[in-house]
Structure formats: C-alpha cells, structure tokens
PDB file of N, CA and C in Angstrom:
ATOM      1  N   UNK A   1      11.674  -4.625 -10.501  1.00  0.00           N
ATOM      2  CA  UNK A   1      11.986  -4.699  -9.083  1.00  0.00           C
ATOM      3  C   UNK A   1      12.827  -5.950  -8.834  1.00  0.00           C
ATOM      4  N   UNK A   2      13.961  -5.400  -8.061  1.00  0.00           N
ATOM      5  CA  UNK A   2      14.573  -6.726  -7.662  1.00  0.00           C
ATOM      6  C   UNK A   2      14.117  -7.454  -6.409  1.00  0.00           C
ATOM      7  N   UNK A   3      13.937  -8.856  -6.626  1.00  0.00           N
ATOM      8  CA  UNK A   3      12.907  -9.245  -5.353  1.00  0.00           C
ATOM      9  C   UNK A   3      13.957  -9.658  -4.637  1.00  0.00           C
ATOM     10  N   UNK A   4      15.339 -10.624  -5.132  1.00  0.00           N
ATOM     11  CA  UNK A   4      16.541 -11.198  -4.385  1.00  0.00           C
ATOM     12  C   UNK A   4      17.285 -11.177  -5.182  1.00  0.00           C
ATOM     13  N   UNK A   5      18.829 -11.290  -5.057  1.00  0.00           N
ATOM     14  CA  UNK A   5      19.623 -11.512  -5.511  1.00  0.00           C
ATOM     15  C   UNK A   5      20.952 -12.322  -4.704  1.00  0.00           C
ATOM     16  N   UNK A   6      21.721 -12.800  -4.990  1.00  0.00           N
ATOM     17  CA  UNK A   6      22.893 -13.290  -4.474  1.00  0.00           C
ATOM     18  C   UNK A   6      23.779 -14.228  -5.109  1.00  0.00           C
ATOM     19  N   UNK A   7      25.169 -13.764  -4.589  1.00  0.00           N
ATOM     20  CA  UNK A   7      25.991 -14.139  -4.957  1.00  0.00           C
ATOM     21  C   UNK A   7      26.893 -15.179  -3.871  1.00  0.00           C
ATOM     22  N   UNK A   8      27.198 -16.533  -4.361  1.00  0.00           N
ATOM     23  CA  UNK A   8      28.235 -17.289  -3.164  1.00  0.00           C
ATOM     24  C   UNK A   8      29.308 -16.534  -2.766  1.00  0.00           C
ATOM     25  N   UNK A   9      29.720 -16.601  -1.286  1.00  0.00           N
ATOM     26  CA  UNK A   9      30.376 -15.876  -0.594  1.00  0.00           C
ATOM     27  C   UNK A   9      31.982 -16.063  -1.195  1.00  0.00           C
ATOM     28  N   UNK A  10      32.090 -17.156  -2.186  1.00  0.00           N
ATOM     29  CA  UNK A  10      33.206 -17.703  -2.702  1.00  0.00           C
ATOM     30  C   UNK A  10      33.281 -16.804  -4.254  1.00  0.00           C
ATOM     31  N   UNK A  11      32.629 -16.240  -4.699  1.00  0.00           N
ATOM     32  CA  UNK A  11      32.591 -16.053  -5.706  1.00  0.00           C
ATOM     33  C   UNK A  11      32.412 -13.863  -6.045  1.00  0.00           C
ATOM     34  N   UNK A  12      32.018 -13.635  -4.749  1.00  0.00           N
ATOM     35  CA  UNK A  12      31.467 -12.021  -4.875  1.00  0.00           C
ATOM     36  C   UNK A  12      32.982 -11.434  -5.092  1.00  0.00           C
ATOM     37  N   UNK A  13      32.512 -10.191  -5.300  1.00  0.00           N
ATOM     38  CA  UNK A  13      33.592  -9.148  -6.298  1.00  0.00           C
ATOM     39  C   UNK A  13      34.176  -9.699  -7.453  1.00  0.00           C
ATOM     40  N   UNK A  14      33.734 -10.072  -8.005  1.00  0.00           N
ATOM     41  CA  UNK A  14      34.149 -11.084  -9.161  1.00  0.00           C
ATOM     42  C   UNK A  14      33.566 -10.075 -10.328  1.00  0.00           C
ATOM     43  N   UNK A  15      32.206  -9.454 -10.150  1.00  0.00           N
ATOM     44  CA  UNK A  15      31.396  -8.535 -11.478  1.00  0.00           C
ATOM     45  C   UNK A  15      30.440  -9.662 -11.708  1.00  0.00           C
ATOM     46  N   UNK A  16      30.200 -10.391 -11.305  1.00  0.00           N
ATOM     47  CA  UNK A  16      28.916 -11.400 -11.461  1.00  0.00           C
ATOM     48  C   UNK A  16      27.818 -10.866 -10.722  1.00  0.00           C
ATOM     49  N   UNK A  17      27.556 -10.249  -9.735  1.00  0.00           N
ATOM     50  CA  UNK A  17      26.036  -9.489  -9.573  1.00  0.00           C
ATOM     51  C   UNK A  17      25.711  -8.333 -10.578  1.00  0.00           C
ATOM     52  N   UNK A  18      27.399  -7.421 -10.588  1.00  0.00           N
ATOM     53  CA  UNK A  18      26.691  -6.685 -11.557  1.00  0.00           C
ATOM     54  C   UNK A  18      26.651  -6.765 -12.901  1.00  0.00           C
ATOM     55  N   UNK A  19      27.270  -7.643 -13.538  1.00  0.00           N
ATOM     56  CA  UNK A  19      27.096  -8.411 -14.939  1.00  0.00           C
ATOM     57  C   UNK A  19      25.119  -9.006 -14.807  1.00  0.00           C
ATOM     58  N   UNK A  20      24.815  -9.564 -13.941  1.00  0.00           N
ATOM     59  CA  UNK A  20      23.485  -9.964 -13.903  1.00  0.00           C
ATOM     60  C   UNK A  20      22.445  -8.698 -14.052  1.00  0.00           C
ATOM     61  N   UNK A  21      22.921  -7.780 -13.355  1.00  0.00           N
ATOM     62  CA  UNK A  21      21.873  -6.534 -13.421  1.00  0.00           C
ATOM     63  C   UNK A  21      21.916  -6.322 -14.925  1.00  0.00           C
ATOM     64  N   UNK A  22      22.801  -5.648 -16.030  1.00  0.00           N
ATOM     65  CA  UNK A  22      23.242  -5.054 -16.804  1.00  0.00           C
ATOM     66  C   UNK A  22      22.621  -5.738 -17.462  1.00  0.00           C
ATOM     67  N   UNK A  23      22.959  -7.221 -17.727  1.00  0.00           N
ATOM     68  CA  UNK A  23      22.394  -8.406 -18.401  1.00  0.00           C
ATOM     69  C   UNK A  23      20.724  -7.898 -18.553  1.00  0.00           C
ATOM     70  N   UNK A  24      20.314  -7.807 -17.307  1.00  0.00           N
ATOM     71  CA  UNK A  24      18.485  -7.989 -17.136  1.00  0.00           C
ATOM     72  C   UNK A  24      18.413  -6.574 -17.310  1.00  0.00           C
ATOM     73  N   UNK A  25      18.936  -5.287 -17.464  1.00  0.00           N
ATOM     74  CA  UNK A  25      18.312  -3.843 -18.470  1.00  0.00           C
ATOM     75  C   UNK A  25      18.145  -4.225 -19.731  1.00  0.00           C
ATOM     76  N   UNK A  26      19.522  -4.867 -20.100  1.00  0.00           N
ATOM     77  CA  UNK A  26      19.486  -4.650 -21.507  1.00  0.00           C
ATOM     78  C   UNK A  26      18.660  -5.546 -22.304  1.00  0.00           C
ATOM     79  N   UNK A  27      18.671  -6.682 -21.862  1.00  0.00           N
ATOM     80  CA  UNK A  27      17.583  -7.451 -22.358  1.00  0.00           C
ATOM     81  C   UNK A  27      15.725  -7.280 -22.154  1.00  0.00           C
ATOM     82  N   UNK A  28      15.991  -6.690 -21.101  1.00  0.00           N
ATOM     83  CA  UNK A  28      14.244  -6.137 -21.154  1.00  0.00           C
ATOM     84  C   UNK A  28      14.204  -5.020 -21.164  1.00  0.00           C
ATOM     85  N   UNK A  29      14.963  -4.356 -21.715  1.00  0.00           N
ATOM     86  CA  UNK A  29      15.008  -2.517 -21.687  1.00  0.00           C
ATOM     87  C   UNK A  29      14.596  -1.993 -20.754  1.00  0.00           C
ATOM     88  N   UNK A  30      14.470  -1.838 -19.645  1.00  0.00           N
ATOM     89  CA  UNK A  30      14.229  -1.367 -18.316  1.00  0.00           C
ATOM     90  C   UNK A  30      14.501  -0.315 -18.120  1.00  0.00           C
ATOM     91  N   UNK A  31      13.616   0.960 -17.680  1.00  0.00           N
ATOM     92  CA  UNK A  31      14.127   1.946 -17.341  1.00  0.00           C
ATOM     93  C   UNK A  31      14.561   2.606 -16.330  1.00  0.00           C
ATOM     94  N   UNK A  32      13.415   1.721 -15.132  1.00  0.00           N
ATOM     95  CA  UNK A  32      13.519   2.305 -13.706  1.00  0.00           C
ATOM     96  C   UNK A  32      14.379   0.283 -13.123  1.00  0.00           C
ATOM     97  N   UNK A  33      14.795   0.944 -12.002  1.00  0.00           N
ATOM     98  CA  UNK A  33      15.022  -0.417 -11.244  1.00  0.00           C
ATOM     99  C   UNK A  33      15.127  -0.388 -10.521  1.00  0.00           C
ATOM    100  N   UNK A  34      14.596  -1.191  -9.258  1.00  0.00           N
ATOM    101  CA  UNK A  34      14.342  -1.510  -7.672  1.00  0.00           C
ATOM    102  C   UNK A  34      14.566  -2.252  -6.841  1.00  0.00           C
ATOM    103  N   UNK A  35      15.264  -1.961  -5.694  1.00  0.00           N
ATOM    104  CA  UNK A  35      15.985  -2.903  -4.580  1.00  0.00           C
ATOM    105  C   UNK A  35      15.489  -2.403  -3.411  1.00  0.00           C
ATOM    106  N   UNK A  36      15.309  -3.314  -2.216  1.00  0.00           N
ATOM    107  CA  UNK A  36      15.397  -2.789  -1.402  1.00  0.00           C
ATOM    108  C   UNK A  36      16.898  -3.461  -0.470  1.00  0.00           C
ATOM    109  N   UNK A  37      17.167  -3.454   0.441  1.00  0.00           N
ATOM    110  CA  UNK A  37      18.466  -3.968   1.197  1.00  0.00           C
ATOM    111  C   UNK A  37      18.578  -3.784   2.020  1.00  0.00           C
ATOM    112  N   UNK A  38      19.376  -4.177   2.832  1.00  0.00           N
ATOM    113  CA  UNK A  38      20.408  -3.839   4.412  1.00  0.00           C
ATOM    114  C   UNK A  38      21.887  -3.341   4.264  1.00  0.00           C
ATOM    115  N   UNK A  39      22.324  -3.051   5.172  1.00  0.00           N
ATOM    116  CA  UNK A  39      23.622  -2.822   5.271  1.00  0.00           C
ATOM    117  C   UNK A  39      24.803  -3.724   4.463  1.00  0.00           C
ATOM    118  N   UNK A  40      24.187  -4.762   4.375  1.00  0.00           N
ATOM    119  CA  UNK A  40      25.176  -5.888   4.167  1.00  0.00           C
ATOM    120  C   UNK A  40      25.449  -5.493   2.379  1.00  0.00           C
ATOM    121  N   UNK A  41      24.311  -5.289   1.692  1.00  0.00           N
ATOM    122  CA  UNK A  41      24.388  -5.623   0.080  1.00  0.00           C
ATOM    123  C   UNK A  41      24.279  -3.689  -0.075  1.00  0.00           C
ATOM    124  N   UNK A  42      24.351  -2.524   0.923  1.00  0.00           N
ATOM    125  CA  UNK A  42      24.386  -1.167   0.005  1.00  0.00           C
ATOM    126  C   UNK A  42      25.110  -0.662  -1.006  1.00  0.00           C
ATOM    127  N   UNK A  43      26.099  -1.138  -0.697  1.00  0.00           N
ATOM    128  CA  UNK A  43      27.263  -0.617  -1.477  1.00  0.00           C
ATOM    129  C   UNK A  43      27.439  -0.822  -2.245  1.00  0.00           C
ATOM    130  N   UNK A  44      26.849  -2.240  -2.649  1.00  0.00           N
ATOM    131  CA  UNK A  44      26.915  -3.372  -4.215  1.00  0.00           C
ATOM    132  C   UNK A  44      25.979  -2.105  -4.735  1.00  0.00           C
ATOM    133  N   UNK A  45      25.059  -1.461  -4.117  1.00  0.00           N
ATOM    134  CA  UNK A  45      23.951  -1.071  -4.919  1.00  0.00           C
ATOM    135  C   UNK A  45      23.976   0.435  -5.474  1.00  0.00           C
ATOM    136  N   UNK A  46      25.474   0.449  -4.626  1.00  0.00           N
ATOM    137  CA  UNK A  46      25.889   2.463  -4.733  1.00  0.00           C
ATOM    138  C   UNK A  46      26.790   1.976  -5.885  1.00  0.00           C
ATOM    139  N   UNK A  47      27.605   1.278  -6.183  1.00  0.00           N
ATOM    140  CA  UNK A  47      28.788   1.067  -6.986  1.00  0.00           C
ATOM    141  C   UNK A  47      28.058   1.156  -8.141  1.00  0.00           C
ATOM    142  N   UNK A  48      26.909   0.208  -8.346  1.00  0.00           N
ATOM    143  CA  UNK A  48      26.040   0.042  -9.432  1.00  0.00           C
ATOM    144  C   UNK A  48      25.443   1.185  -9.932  1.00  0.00           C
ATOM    145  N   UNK A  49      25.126   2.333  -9.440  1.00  0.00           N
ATOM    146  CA  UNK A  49      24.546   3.785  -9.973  1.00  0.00           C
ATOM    147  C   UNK A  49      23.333   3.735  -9.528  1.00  0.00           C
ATOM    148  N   UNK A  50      22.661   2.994  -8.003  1.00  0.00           N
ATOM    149  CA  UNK A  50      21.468   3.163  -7.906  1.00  0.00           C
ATOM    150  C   UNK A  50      21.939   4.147  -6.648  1.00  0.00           C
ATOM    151  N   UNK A  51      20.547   4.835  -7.043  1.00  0.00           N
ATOM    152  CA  UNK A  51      20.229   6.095  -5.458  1.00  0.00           C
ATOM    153  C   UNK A  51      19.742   5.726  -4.168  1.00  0.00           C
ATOM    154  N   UNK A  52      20.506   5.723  -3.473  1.00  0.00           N
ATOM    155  CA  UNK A  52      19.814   4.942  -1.974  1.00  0.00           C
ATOM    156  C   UNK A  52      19.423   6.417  -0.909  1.00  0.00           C
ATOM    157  N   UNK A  53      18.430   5.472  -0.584  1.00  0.00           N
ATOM    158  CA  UNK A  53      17.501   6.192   0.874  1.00  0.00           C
ATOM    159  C   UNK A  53      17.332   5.498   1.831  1.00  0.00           C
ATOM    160  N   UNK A  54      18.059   5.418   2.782  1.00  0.00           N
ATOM    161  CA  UNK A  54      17.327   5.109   4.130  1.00  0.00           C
ATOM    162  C   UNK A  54      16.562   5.150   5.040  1.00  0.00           C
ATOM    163  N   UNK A  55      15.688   4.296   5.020  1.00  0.00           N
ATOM    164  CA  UNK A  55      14.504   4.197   5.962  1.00  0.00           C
ATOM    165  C   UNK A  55      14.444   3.361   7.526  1.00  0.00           C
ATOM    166  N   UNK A  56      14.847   3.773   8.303  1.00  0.00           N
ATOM    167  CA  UNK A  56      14.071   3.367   9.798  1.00  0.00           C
ATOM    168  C   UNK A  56      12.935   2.645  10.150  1.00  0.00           C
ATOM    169  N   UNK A  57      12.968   1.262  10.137  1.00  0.00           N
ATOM    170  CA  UNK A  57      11.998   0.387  10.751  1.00  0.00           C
ATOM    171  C   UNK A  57      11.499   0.183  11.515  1.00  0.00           C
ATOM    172  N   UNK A  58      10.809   0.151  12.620  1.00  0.00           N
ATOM    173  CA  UNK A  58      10.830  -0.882  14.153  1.00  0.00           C
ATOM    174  C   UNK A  58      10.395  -2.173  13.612  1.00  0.00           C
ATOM    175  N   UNK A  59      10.839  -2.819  14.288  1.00  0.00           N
ATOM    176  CA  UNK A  59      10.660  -4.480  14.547  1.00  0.00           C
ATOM    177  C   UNK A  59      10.415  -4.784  15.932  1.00  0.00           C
ATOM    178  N   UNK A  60       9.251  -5.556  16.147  1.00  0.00           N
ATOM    179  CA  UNK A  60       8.749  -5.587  17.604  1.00  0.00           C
ATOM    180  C   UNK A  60       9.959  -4.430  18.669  1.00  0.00           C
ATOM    181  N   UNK A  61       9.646  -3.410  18.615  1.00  0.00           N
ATOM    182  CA  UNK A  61      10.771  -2.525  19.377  1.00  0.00           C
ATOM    183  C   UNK A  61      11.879  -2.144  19.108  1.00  0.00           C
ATOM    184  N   UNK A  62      12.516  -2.670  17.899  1.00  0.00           N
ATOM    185  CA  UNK A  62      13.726  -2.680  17.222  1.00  0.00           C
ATOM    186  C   UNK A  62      13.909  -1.977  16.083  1.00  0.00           C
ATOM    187  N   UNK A  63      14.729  -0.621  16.107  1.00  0.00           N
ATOM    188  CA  UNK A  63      14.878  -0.366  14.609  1.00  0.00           C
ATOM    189  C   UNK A  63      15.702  -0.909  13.947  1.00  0.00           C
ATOM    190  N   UNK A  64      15.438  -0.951  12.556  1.00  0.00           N
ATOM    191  CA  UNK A  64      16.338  -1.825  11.398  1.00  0.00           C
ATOM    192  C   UNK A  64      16.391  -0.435  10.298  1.00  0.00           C
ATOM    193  N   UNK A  65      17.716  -0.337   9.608  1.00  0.00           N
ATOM    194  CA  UNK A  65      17.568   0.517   8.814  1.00  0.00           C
ATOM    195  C   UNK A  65      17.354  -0.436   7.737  1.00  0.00           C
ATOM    196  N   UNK A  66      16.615   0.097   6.868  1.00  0.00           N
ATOM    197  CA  UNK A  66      16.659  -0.335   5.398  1.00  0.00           C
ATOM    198  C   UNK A  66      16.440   0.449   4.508  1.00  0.00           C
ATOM    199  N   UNK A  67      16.974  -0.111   2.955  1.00  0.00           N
ATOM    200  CA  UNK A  67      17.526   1.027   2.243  1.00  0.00           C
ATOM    201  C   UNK A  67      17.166   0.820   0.683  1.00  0.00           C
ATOM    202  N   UNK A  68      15.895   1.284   0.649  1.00  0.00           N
ATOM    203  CA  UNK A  68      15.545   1.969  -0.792  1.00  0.00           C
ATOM    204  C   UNK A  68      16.450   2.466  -2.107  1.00  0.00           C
ATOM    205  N   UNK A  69      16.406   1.492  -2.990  1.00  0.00           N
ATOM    206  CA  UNK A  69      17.573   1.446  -4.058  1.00  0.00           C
ATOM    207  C   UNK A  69      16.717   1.833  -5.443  1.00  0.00           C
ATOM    208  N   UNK A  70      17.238   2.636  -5.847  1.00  0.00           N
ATOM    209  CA  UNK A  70      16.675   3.190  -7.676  1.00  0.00           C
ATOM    210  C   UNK A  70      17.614   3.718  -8.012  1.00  0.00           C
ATOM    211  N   UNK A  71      17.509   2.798  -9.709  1.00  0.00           N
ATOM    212  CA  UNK A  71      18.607   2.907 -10.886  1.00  0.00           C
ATOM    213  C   UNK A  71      17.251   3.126 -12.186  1.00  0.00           C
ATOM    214  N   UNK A  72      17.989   4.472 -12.401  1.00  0.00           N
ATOM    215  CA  UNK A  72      17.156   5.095 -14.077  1.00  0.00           C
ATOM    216  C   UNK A  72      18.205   5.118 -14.689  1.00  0.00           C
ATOM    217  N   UNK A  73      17.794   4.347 -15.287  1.00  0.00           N
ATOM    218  CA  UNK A  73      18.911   3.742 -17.123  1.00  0.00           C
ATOM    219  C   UNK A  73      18.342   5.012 -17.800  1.00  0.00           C
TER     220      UNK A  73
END
C-alpha cells in the first residue's frame, strides 16, 4: 500500500515517481499495489497501469471524490 508519495513541483514529469514505484515491485516482488488519491495525483496513477474507482465522500456536508488505485504486477 502506498501510504504517500511525492514529487517537488520542480522536478514532476521527469519519470521519478514512476521509476520509484517500479523500483519498490521489483525489489519486494509485489503483486498487488495500493493508492488511494484525489484529483490532483489520478492520472500519475492511470499512466502507471493502476485501475481507478471513484468513491464519493461527505466531509462535514461536503462531497470529496476520492479514488481507489490497484496495480497487479
């Protein structure tokens, strides 16, 4: 499970988040892998080959989408 990740705003699209993922399968052989996210980081997580689902939050009255990420190596 990924708990956080990030990259400096100076440095993203570079292949350094997803060089880090790839890095951490192959070295712990991993089969399943887990994110959760917002809008801001989905796409990093679609490019990467994980399956996203969106889920609907409330927050004191407020929905937030957030978005369920799985990658099977």
């Amino acid at each position: 499970e990924i708990l956080g990740i990030s990259i400096d705003s100076c440095f993203r699209r570079q292949g350094i988040g997803s060089f880090m993922i790839k890095q951490v399968i192959e070295t712990h052989d991993i089969v399943e892998l887990y994110a959760k996210t917002d809008d801001d980081a989905v796409a990093f997580y679609v490019k990467n080959g994980f399956k996203v689902t969106a889920h609907i939050k409330n927050y004191g009255g407020q929905s937030v989408v957030r978005y369920h990420c799985v990658l099977k190596t």
